[in-house]
Protein backbone atom coordinates (compact mmCIF):
# COMPACT_ATOMS: atom_id res chain seq x y z
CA UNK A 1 2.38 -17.08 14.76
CA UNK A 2 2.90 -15.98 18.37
CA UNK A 3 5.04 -13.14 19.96
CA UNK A 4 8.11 -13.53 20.69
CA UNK A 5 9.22 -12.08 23.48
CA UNK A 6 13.03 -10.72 23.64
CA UNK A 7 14.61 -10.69 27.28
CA UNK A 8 16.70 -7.50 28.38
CA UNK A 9 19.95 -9.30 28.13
CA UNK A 10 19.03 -10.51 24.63
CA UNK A 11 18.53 -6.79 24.10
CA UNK A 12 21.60 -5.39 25.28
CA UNK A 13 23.57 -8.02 23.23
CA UNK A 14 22.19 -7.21 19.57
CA UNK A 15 23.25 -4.58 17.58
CA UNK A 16 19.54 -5.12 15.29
CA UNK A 17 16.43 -7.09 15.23
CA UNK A 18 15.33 -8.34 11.65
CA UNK A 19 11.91 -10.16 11.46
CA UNK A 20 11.86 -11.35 8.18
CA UNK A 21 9.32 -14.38 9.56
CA UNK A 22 9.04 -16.43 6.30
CA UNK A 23 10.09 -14.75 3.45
CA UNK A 24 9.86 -17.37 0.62
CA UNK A 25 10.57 -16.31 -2.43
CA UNK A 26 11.80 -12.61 -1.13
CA UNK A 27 14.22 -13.82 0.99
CA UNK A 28 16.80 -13.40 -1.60
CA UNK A 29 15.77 -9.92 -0.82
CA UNK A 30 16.70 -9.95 2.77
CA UNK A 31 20.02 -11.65 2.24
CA UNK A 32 20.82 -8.56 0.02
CA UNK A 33 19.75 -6.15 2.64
CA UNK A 34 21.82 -8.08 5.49
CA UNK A 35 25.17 -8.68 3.29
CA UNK A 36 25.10 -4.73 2.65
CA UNK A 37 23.96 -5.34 -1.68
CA UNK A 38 21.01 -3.04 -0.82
CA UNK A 39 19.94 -0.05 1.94
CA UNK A 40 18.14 -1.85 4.20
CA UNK A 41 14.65 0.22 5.27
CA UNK A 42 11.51 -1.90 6.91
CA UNK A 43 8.71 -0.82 9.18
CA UNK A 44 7.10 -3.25 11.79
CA UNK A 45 3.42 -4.48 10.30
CA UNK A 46 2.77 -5.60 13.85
CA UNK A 47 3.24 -3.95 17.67
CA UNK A 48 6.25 -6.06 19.55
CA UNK A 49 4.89 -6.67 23.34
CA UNK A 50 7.43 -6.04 26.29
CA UNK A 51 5.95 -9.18 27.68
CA UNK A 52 3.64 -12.20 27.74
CA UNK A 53 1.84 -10.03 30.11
CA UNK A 54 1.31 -7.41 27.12
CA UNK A 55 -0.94 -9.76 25.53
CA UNK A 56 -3.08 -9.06 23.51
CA UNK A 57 -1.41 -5.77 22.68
CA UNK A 58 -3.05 -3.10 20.26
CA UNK A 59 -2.69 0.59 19.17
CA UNK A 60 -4.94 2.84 21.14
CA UNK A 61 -5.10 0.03 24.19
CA UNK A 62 -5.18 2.01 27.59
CA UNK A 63 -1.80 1.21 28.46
CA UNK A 64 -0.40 0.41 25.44
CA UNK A 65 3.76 0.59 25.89
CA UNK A 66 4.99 -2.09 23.65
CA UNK A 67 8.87 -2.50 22.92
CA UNK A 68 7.75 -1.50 19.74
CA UNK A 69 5.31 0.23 18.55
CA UNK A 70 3.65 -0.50 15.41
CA UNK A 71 5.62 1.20 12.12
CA UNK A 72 8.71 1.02 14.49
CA UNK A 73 11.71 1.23 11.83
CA UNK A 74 15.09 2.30 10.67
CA UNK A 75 16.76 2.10 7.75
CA UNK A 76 20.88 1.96 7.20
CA UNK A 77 20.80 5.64 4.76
């Protein structure tokens, strides 16, 4: 894949970000989580660049500020 970068306004205007990329045969999984059947919980496997710019982007990089870090999460509990 590539990164996909998310504008401020886009942002602003969401209440959560899932990146559920292609789930297969779990993604009966993540409809439970996202109609409310399960507590949703979920860490990021990969850092989230601010920008193009950002690229490549890696734990431990000199200026590494991502818009998420990697292991960002929440859960719903």
């Amino acid at each position: 894949g590539r990164p996909l970068i998310l504008d401020p306004a886009q942002r602003d205007a969401a209440d959560a970000l899932v990146a559920s990329w292609l789930p297969g045969s779990e993604g009966a999984g993540v409809a439970d989580d996202l109609f409310g059947l399960r507590p949703f919980t979920g860490k990021l496997p990969v850092t989230w660049p601010r920008s193009l710019a950002q690229e490549p982007i890696n734990k431990g990089d000199a200026n590494y500020d991502p818009l998420y870090p990697f292991g960002y999460g929440l859960t719903t509990k």
